[in-house]
Protein backbone atom coordinates (compact mmCIF):
# COMPACT_ATOMS: atom_id res chain seq x y z
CA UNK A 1 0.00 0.00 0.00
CA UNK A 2 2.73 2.30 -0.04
CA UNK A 3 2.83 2.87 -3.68
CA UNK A 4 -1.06 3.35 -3.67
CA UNK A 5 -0.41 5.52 -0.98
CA UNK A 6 2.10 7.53 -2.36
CA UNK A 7 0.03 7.75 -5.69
CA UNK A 8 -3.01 8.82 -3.53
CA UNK A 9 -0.52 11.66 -2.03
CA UNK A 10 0.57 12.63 -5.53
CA UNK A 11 -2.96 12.66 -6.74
CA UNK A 12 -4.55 14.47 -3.70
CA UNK A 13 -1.59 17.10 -4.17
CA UNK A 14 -2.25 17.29 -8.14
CA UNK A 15 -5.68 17.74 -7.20
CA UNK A 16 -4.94 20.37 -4.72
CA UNK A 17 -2.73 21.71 -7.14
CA UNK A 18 -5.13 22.04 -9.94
CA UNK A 19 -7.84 23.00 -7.55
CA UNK A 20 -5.59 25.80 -6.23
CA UNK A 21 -4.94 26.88 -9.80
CA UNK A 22 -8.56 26.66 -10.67
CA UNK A 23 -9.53 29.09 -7.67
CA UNK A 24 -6.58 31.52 -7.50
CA UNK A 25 -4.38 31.53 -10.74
CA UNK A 26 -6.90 30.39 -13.69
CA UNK A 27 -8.80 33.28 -13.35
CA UNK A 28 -6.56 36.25 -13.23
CA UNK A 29 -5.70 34.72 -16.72
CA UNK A 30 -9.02 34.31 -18.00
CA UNK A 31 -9.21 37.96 -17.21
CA UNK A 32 -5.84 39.07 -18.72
CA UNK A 33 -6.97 36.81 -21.62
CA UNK A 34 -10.46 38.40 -22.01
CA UNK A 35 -8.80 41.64 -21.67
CA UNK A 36 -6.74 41.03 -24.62
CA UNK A 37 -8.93 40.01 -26.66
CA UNK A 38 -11.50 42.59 -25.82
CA UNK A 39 -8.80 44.92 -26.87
CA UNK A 40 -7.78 43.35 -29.76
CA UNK A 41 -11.41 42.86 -30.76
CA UNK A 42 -11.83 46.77 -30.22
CA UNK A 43 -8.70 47.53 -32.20
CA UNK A 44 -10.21 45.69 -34.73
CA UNK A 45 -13.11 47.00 -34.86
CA UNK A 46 -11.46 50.72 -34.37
CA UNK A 47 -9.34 49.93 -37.23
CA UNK A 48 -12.49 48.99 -39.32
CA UNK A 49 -13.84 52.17 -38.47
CA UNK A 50 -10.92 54.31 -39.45
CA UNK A 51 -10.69 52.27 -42.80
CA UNK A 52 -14.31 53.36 -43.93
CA UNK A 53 -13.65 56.54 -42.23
CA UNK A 54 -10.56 56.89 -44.33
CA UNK A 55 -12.29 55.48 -47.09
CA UNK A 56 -15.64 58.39 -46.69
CA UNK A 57 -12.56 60.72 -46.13
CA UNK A 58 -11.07 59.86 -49.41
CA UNK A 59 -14.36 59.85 -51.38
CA UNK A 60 -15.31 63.32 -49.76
CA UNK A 61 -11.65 64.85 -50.79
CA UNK A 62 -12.57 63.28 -54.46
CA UNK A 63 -15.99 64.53 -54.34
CA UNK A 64 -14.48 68.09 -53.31
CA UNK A 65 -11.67 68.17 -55.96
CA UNK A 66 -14.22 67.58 -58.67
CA UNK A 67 -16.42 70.40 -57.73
CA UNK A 68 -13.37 72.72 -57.11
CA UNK A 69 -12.37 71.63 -60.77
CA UNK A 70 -15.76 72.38 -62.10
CA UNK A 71 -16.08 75.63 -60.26
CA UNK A 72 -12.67 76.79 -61.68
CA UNK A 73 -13.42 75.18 -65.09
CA UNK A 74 -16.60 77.48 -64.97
CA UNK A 75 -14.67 80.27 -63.24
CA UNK A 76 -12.13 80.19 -66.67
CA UNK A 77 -15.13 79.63 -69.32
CA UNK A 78 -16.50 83.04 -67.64
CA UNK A 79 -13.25 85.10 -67.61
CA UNK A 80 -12.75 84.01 -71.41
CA UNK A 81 -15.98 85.04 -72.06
CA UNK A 82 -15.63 88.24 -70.45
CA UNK A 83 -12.59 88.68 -72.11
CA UNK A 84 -14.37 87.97 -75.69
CA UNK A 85 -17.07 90.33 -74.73
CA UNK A 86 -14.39 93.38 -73.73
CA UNK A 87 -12.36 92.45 -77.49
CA UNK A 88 -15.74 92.51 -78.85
CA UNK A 89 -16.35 95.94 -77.28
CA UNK A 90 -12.60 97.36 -77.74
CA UNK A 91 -13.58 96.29 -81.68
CA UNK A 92 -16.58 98.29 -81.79
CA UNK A 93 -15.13 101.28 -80.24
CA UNK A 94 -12.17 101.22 -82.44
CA UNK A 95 -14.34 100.90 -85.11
CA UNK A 96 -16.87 104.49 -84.08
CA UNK A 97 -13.47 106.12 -83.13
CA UNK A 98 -12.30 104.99 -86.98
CA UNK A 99 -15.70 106.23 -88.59
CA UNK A 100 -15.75 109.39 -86.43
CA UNK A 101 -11.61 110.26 -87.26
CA UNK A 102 -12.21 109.70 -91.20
CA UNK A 103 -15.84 111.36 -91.09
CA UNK A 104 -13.29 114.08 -89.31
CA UNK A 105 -10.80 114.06 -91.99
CA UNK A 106 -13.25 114.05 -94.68
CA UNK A 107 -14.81 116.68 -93.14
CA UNK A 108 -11.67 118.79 -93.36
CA UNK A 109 -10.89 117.82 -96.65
CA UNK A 110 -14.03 119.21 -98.07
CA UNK A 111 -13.32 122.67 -95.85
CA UNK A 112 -10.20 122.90 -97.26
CA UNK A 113 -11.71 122.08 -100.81
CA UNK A 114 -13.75 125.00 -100.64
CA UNK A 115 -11.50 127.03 -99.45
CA UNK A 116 -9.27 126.54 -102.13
CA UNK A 117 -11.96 126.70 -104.74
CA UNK A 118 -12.93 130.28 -102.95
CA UNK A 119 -9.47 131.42 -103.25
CA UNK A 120 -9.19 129.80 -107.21
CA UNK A 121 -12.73 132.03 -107.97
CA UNK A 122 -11.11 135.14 -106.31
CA UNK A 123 -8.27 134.79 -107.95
CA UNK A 124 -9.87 134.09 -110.95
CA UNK A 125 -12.13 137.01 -110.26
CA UNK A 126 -9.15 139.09 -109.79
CA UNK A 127 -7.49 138.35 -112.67
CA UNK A 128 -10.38 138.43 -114.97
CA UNK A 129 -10.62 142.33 -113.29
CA UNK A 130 -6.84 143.16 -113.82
CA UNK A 131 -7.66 141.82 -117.63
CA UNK A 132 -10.16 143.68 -118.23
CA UNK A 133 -8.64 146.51 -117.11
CA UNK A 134 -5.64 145.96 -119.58
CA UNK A 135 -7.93 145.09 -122.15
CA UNK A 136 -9.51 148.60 -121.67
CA UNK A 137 -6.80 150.55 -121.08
CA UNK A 138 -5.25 149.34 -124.39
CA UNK A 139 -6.88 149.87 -127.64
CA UNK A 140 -9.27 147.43 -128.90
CA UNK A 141 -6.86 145.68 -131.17
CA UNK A 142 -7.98 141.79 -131.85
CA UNK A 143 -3.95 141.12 -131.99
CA UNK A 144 -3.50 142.96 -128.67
CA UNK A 145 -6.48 141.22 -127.10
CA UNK A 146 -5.55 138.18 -127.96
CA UNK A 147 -2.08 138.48 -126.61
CA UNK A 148 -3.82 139.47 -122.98
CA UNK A 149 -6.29 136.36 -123.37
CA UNK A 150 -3.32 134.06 -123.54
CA UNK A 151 -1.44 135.79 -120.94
CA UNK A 152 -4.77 135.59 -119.07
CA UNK A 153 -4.76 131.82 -119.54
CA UNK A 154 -1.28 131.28 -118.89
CA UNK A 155 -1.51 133.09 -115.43
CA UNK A 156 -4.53 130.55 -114.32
């Protein structure tokens, strides 16, 4: 019986042994064990979180950047269409200013025109006068006269 006792003395101190385990030192560790993987399980779950958020993040920055394109897309259609419209209107004041300088010019051209045609007749005038006066003083002699005439239409 000594073996069977000594086996009965290992088993009751195994069993005290994993009865003392059970009670005191099992669960501490089913608690540190819980605790990790409560804390894994909520890093995973955090990190699932900040994947979609990074992923609404991402689609919201896209979504942003295409309506900032569009809005400077429609920003640069309008300046080039300003920019057409103030050409267009630079044309068509270059254009009046154009009409008005020659309509100017023309103006002055036909002044000057008659000016010069006023000063021809007086001229003309005058001559004519100072011809007739040599005419008259002279004798009426056709050879004479026609002598003056030529002078008359040499000087004009």
């Amino acid at each position: 019986m000594s073996i069977n006792a000594t086996l009965l003395g290992q088993a009751i101190s195994f069993a005290l042994f994993v009865w003392f385990c059970m009670k005191f030192v099992w669960p501490p560790l089913m608690n540190a064990i819980e605790e990790r993987q409560k804390k894994i399980a909520d890093g995973l779950a955090d990190a699932g979180r900040a994947a979609k958020d990074l992923e609404l993040a991402q689609a919201k920055a896209n979504e942003q950047l295409k309506e900032a394109k569009a809005t400077a897309n429609e920003i640069i259609e309008q300046a080039n269409k300003r920019k057409a419209q103030i050409v267009e209107e630079a044309k068509m004041e270059a254009d009046t200013e154009r009409a008005k300088i020659i309509a100017q010019g023309q103006a002055e051209i036909e002044n000057e025109r008659n000016r010069v045609k006023d000063d021809l007749r007086k001229q003309v005038a005058a001559l004519a006068i100072t011809g007739a006066e040599k005419i008259l003083q002279r004798s009426i002699d056709p050879e004479a006269h026609s002598d003056i005439v030529n002078k008359l239409v040499a000087e004009i």
